[in-house]
Protein backbone atom coordinates (compact mmCIF):
# COMPACT_ATOMS: atom_id res chain seq x y z
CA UNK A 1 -9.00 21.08 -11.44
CA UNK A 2 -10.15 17.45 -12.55
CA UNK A 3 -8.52 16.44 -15.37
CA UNK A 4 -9.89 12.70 -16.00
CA UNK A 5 -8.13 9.58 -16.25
CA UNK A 6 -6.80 9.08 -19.90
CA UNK A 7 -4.10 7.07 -20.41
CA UNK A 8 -3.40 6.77 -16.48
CA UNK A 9 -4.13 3.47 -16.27
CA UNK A 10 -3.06 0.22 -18.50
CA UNK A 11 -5.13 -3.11 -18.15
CA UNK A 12 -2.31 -5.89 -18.34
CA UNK A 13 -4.73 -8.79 -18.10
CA UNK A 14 -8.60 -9.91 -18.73
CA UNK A 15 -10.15 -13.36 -17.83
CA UNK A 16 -13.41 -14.37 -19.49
CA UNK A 17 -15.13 -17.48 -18.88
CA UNK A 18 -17.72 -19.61 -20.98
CA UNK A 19 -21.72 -18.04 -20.95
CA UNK A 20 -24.16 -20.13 -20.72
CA UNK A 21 -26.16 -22.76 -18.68
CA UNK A 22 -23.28 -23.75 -16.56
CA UNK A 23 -25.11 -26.46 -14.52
CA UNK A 24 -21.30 -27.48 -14.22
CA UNK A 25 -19.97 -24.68 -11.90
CA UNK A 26 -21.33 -22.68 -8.97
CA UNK A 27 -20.16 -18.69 -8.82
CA UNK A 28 -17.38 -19.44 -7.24
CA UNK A 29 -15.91 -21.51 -9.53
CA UNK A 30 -16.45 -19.10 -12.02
CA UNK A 31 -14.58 -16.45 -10.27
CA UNK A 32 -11.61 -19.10 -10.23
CA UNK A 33 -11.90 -19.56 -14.41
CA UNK A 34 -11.63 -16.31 -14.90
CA UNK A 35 -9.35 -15.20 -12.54
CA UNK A 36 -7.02 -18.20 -13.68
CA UNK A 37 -7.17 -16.80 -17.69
CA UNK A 38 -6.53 -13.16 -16.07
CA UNK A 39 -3.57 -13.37 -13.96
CA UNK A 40 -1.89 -15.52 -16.66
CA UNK A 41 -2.42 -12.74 -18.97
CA UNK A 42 -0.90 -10.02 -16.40
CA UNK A 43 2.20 -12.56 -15.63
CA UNK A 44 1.94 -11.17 -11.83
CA UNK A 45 1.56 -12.95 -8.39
CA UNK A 46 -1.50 -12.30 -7.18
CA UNK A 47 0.20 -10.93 -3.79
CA UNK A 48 1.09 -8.00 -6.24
CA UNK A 49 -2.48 -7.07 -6.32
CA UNK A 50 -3.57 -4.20 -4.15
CA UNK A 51 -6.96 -4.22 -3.55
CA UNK A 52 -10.07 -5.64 -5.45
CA UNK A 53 -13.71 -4.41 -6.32
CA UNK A 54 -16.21 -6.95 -7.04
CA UNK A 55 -19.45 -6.81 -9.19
CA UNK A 56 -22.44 -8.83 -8.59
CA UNK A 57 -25.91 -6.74 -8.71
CA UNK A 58 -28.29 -10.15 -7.44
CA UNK A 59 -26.07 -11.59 -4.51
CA UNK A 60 -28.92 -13.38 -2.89
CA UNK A 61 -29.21 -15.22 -5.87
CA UNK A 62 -25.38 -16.14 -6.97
CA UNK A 63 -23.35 -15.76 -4.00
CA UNK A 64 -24.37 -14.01 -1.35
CA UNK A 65 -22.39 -11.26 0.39
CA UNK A 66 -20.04 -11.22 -2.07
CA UNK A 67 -17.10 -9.96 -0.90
CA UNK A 68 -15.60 -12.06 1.74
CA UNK A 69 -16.89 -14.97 -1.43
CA UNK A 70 -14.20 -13.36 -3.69
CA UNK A 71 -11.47 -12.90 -1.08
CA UNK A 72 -11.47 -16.55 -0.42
CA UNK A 73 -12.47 -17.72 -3.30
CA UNK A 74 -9.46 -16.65 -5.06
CA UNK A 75 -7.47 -16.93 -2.09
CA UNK A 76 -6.18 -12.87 -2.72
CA UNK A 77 -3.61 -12.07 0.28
CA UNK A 78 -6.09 -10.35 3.03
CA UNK A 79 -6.24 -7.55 0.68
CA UNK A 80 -9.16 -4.58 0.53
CA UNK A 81 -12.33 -6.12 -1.31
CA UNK A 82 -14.96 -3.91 -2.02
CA UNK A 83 -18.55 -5.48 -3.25
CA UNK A 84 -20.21 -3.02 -5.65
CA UNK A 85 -23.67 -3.25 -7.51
CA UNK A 86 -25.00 -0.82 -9.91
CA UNK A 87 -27.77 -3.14 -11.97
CA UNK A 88 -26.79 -4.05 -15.23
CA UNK A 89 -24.15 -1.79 -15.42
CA UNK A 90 -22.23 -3.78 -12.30
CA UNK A 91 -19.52 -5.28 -13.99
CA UNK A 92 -18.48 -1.52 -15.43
CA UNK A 93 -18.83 -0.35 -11.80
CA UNK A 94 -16.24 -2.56 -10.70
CA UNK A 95 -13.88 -1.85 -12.97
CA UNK A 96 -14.36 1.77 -12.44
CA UNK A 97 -13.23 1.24 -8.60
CA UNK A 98 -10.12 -0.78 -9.69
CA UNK A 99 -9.40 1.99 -11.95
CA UNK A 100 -9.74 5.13 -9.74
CA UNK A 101 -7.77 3.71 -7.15
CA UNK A 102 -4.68 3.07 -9.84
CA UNK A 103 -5.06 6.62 -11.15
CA UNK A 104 -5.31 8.08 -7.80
CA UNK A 105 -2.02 6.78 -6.76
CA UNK A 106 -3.69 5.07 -4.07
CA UNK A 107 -2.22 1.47 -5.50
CA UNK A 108 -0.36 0.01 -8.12
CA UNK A 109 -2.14 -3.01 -9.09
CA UNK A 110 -6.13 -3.85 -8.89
CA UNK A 111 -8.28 -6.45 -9.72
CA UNK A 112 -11.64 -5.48 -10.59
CA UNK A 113 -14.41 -8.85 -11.17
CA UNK A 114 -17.93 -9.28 -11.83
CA UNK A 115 -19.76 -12.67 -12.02
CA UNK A 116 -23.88 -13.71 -11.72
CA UNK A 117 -24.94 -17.06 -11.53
CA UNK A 118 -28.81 -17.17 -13.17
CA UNK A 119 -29.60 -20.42 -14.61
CA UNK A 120 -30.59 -22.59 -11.64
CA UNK A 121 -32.47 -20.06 -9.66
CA UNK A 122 -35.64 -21.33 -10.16
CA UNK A 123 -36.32 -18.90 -13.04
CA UNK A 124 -36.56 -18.44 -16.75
CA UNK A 125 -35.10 -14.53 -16.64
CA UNK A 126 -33.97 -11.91 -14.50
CA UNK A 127 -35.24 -12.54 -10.63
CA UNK A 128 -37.48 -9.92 -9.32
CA UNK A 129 -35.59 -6.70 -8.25
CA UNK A 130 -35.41 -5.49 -4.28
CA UNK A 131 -37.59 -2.97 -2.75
CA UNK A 132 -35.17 -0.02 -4.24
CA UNK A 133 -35.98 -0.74 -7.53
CA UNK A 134 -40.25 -1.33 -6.68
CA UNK A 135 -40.15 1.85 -5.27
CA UNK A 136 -38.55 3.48 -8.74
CA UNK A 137 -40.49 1.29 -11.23
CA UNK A 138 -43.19 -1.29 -9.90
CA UNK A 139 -45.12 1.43 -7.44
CA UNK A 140 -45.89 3.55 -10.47
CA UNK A 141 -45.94 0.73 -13.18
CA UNK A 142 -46.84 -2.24 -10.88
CA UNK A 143 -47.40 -4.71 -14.57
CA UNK A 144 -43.80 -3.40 -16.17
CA UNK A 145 -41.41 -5.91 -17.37
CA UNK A 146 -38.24 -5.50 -18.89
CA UNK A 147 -39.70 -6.38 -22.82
CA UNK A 148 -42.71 -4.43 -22.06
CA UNK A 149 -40.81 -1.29 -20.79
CA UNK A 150 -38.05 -1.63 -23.80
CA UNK A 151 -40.79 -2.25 -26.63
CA UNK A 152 -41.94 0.98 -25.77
CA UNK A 153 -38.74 2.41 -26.79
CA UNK A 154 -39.64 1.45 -30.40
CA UNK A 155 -43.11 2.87 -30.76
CA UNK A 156 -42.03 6.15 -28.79
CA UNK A 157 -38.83 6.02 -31.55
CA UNK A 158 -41.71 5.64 -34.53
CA UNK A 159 -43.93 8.41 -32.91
CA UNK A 160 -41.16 10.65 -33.15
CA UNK A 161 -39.25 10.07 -36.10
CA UNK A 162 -41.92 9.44 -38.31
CA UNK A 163 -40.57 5.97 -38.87
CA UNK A 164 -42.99 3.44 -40.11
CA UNK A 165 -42.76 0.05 -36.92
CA UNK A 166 -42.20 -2.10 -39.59
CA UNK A 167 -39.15 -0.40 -40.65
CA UNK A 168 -37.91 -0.53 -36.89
CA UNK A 169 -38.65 -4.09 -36.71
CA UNK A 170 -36.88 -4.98 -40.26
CA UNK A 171 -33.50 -2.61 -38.63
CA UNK A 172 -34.09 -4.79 -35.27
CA UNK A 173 -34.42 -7.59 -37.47
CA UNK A 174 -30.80 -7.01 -38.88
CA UNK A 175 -29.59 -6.37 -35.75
CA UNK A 176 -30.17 -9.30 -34.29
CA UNK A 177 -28.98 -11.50 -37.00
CA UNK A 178 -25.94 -9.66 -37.19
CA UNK A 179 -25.22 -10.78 -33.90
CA UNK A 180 -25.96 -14.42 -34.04
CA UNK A 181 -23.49 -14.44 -37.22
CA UNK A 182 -21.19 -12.61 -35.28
CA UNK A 183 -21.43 -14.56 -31.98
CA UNK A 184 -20.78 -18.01 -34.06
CA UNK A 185 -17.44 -17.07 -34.15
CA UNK A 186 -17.12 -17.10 -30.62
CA UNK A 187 -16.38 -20.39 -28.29
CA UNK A 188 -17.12 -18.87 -25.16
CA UNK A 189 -20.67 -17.08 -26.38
CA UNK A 190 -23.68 -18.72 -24.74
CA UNK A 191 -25.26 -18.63 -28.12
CA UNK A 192 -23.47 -19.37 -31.13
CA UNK A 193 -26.10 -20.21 -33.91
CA UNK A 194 -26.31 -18.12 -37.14
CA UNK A 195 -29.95 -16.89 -37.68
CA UNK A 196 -31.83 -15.00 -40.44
CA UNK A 197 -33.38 -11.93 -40.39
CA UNK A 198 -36.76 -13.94 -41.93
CA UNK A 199 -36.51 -16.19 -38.74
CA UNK A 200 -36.50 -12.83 -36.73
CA UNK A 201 -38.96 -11.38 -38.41
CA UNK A 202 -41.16 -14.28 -38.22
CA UNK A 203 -40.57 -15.77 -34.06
CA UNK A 204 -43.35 -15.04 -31.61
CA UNK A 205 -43.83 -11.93 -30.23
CA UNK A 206 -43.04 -11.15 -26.64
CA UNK A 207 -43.63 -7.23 -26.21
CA UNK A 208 -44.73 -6.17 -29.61
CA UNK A 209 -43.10 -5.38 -31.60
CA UNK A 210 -40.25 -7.03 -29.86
CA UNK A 211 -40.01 -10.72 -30.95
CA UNK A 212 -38.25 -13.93 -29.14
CA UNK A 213 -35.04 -13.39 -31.32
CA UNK A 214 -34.95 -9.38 -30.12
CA UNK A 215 -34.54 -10.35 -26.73
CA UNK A 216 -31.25 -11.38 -25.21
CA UNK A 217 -31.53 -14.41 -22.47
CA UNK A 218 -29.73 -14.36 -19.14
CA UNK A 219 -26.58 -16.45 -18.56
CA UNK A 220 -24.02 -17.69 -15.81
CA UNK A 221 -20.55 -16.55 -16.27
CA UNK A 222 -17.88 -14.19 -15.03
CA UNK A 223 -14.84 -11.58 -16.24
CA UNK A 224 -11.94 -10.14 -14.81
CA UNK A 225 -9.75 -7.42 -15.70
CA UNK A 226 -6.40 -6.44 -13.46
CA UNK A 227 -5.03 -2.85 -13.84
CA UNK A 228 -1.97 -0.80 -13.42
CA UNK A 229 -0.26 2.35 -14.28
CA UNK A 230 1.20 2.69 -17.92
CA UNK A 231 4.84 2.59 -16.24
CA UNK A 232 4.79 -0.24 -14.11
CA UNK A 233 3.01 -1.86 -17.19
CA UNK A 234 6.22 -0.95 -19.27
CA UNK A 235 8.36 -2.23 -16.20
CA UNK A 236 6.59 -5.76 -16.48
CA UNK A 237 7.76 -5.70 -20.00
CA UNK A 238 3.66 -5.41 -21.68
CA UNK A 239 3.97 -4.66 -25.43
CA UNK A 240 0.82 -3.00 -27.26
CA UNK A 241 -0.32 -1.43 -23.94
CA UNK A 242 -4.66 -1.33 -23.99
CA UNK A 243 -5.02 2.13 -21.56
CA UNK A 244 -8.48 3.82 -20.18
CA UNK A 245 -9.18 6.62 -22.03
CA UNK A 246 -12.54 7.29 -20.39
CA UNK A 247 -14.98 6.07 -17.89
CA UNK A 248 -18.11 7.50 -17.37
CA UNK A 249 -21.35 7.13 -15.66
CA UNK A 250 -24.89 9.17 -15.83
CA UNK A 251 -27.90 8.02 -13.20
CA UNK A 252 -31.79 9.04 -13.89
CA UNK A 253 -32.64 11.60 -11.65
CA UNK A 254 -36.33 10.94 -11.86
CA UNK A 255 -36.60 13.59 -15.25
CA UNK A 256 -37.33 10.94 -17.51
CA UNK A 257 -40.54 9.82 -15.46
CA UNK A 258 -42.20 12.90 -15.04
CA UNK A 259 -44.01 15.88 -17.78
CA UNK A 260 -40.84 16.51 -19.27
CA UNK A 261 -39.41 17.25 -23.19
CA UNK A 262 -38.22 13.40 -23.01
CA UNK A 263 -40.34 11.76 -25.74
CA UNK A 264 -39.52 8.11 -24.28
CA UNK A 265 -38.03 7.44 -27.73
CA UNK A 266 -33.92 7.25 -26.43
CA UNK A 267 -31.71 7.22 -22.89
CA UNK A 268 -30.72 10.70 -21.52
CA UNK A 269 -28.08 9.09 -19.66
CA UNK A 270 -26.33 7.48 -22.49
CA UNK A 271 -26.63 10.97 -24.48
CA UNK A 272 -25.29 12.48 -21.51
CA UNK A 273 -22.46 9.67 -20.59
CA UNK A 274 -21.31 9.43 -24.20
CA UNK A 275 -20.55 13.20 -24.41
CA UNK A 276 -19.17 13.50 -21.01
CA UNK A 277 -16.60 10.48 -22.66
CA UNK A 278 -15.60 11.77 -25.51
CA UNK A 279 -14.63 15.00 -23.99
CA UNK A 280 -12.05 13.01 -21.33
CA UNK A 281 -10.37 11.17 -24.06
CA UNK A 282 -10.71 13.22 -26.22
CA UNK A 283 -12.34 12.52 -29.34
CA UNK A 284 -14.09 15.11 -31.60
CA UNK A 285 -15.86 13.23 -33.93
CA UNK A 286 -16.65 9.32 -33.13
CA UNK A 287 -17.77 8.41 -35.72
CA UNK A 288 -14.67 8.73 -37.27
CA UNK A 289 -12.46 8.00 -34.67
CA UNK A 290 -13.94 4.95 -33.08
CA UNK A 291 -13.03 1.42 -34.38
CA UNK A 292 -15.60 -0.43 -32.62
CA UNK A 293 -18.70 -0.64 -30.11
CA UNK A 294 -19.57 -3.27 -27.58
CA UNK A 295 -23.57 -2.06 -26.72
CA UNK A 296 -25.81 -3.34 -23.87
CA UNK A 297 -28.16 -4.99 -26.26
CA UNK A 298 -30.82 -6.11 -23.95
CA UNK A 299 -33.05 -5.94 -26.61
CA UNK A 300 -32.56 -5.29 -30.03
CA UNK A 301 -34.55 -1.88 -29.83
CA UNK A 302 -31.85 -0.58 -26.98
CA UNK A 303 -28.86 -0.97 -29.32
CA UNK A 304 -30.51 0.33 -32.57
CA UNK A 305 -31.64 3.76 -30.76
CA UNK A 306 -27.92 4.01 -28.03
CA UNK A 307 -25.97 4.23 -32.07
CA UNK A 308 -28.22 7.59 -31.80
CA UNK A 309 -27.23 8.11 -28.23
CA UNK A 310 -23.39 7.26 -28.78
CA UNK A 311 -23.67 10.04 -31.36
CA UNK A 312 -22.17 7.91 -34.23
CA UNK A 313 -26.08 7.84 -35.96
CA UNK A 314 -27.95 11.32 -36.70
CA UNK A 315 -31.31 11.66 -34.67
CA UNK A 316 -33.98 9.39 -36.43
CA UNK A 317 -31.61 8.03 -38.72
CA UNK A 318 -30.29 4.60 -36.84
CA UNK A 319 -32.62 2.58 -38.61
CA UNK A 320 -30.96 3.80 -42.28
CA UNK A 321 -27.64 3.20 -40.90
CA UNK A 322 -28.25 -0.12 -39.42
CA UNK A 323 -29.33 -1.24 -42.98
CA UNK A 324 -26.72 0.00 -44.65
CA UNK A 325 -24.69 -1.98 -42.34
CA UNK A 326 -22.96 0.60 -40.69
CA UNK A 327 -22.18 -1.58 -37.44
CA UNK A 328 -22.08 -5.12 -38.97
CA UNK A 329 -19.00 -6.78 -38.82
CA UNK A 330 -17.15 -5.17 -42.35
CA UNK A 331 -19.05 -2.04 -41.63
CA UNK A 332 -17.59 1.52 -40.96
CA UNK A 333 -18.02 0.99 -36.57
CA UNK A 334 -18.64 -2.95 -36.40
CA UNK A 335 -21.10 -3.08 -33.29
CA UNK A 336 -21.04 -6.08 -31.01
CA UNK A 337 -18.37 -8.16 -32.25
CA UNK A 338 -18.04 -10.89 -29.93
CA UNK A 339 -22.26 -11.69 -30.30
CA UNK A 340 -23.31 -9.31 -27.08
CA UNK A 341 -25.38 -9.65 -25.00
CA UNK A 342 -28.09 -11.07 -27.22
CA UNK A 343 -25.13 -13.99 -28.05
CA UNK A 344 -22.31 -13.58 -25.89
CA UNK A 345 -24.87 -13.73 -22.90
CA UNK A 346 -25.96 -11.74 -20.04
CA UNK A 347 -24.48 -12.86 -16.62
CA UNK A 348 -25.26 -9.24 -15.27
CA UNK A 349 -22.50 -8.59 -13.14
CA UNK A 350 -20.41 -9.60 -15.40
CA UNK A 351 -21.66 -8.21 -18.59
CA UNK A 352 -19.67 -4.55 -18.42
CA UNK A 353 -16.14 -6.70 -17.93
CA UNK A 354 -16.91 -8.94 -20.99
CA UNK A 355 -17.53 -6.13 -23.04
CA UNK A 356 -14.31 -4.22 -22.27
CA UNK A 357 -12.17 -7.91 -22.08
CA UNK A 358 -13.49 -7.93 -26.44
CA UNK A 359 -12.29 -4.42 -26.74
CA UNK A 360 -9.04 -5.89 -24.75
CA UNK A 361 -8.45 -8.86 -27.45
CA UNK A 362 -9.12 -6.74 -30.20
CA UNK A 363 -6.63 -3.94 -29.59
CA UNK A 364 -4.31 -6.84 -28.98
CA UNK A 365 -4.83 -8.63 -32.05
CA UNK A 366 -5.83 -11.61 -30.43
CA UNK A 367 -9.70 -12.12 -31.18
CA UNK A 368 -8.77 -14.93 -33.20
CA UNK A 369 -11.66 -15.63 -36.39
CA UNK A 370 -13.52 -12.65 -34.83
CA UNK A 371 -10.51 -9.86 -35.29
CA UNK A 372 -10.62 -6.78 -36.98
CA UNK A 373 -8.62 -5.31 -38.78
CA UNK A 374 -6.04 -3.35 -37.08
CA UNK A 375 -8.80 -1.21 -34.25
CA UNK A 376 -7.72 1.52 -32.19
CA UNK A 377 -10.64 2.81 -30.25
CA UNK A 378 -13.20 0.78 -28.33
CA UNK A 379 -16.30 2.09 -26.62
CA UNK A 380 -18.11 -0.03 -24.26
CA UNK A 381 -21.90 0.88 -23.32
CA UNK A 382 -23.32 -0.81 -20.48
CA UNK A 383 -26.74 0.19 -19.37
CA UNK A 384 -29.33 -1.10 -16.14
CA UNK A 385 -32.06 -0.30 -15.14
CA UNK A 386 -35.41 1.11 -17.37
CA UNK A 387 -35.53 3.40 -19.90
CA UNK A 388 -37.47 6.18 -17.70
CA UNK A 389 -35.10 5.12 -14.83
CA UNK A 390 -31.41 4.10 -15.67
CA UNK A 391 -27.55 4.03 -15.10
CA UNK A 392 -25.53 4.36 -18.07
CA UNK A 393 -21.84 3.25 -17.61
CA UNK A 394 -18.93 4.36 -21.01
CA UNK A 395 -15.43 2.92 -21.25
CA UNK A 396 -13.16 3.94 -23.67
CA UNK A 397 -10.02 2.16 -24.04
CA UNK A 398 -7.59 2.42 -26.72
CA UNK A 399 -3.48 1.56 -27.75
CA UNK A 400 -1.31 3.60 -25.28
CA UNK A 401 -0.17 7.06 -26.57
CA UNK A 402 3.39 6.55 -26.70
């Protein structure tokens, strides 16, 4: 019988490069600056690595094939690569492969990498999806875009709830501020200017009632974790030991889309996911027992209804809690320390990496002006896709039981 994979595998080292507009570096040299940071951290030979997964969800645009690009890129010793893709959620598909492989025994030591090169494609967001994704979205909603699709998220939310949209927008409002303030604090954040919740309140709107400063922008960068087992991690001498306590994924099945009970108003995978999490590492109550939450802010809408999701808001009661700064930075679950993706930046196959490598610094006390005080638990949330058509990806990772 399945028993799940907590606390069989340790992560011994995470690379992170700069977000941004990196005019000065093409994919592959951002493999390189964040495989560099990560194999430092580990304080292995990369010949010790086993086999590699590697996340990058629009290859045409940053690299291609990908696969053979990160074998020689890096220069790894002829080992298994496998190229994954899973949308947004890419970067927490990788690491998923590179951690089932350590806890099946199948190898000792894997390298799991996702990187997206965006800015000097030829255009201002996200290129246009593959035929896969039409045939999901774009045949039954041929005008959908991502803002228009999320937006909808907050009126279905009001609808519901009996929440007035101006109460939404004030929460999203807070939200988003709270992440510029927190992203300031961070060198390698594409964005790292402090903002007010007046300037939110007040930008142009893109998808009402979704303003410029509810959006998050896309970005070039990459991250890198490498993984082992707890006792060849003890072996290589690791002290405060940052093990997976859960991974978990939950795909649309086409539900959401049709005459269902879904009132458009939250994700049924990330409901689902979270649950399915908490059970493998076992947590009862999380929002008592988690320390922090890294949360695929596309928007600022996505992150205020997934605290509902993650089960760590009542239903209809985010917006209270988000104003009572329950997830700012000195709150009771601080909520997108390093900026997210609204500040950190959105690379996409890289974004599920860079939220577990601030979960990684944290636990280890090294997150520098951005470190909290003395965290535990970290849950990473990493979503693609639509709301009525989705892939939500958990992590948990937490200090080794000893």
């Amino acid at each position: 019988m399945a028993t799940g994979i907590r606390d069989k595998v340790a992560i011994i080292g995470m690379g992170c490069t700069r977000f941004g507009e990196r005019w000065d570096a093409n994919a592959e040299t951002l493999m390189v600056e964040a495989f560099e940071e990560c194999i430092e951290d580990a304080g292995i030979e990369k010949e010790e690595i086993g086999a590699a997964w590697f996340g990058c969800c629009m290859d045409e645009q940053s690299i291609g094939k990908g696969a053979l690009a990160l074998a020689m890129s890096l220069r790894l010793p002829r080992i298994p690569v496998s190229r994954v893709e899973n949308f947004c959620a890419t970067g927490t598909e990788a690491f998923r492969g590179a951690v089932y492989a350590v806890a099946s025994g199948a190898y000792d030591i894997c390298l799991a990498q996702g990187v997206e090169k965006l800015k000097d494609t030829g255009y201002g967001g996200l290129p246009a999806f593959d035929a896969a994704v039409g045939t999901l979205n774009y045949q039954m909603m041929p005008q959908i875009t991502a803002p228009g699709g999320f937006a909808q998220l907050a009126t279905a939310y009001s609808a519901k709830y009996g929440v007035p949209v101006e109460d939404i927008k004030r929460a999203m409002a807070h939200i988003s501020s709270k992440s510029h303030t927190n992203g300031a604090l961070n060198p390698k954040a594409h964005l790292q200017k402090l903002i007010t919740e007046e300037q939110v309140m007040a930008a142009p709107i893109i998808a009402s009632p979704l303003g410029l400063f509810d959006c998050c922008g896309v970005s070039d960068g990459s991250a890198c974790a490498i993984v082992t087992t707890p006792e060849i991690a003890k072996k290589l001498g690791k002290k405060n030991i940052v093990s997976v306590k859960a991974l978990q994924l939950a795909l649309s099945n086409g539900e959401e889309g049709m005459y269902t009970d879904w009132d458009g108003d939250h994700f049924m995978t990330t409901d689902i996911a979270s649950t399915r999490a908490y059970k493998e590492a076992g947590i009862k109550d999380p929002k008592k027992e988690l320390s922090m939450i890294e949360c695929h802010d596309c928007f600022s809408i996505t992150e205020l209804v997934t605290m509902e999701d993650l089960h760590v808001s009542e239903r209809g009661e985010a917006c209270k809690d988000v104003m009572n700064g329950k997830y700012d930075r000195d709150g009771e679950i601080p909520c997108q320390i390093d900026g997210g993706l609204k500040c950190f930046g959105h690379p996409v196959g890289a974004s599920g990496l860079r939220m577990i490598y601030e979960m990684y610094l944290q636990l280890q006390g090294r997150a520098d002006k951005r470190q909290l005080d003395n965290p535990t638990i970290g849950l990473t949330h990493n979503l693609g896709g639509f709301p009525q058509s989705n892939v939500c990806a958990i992590s948990i990772v937490g200090k080794l039981d000893e």
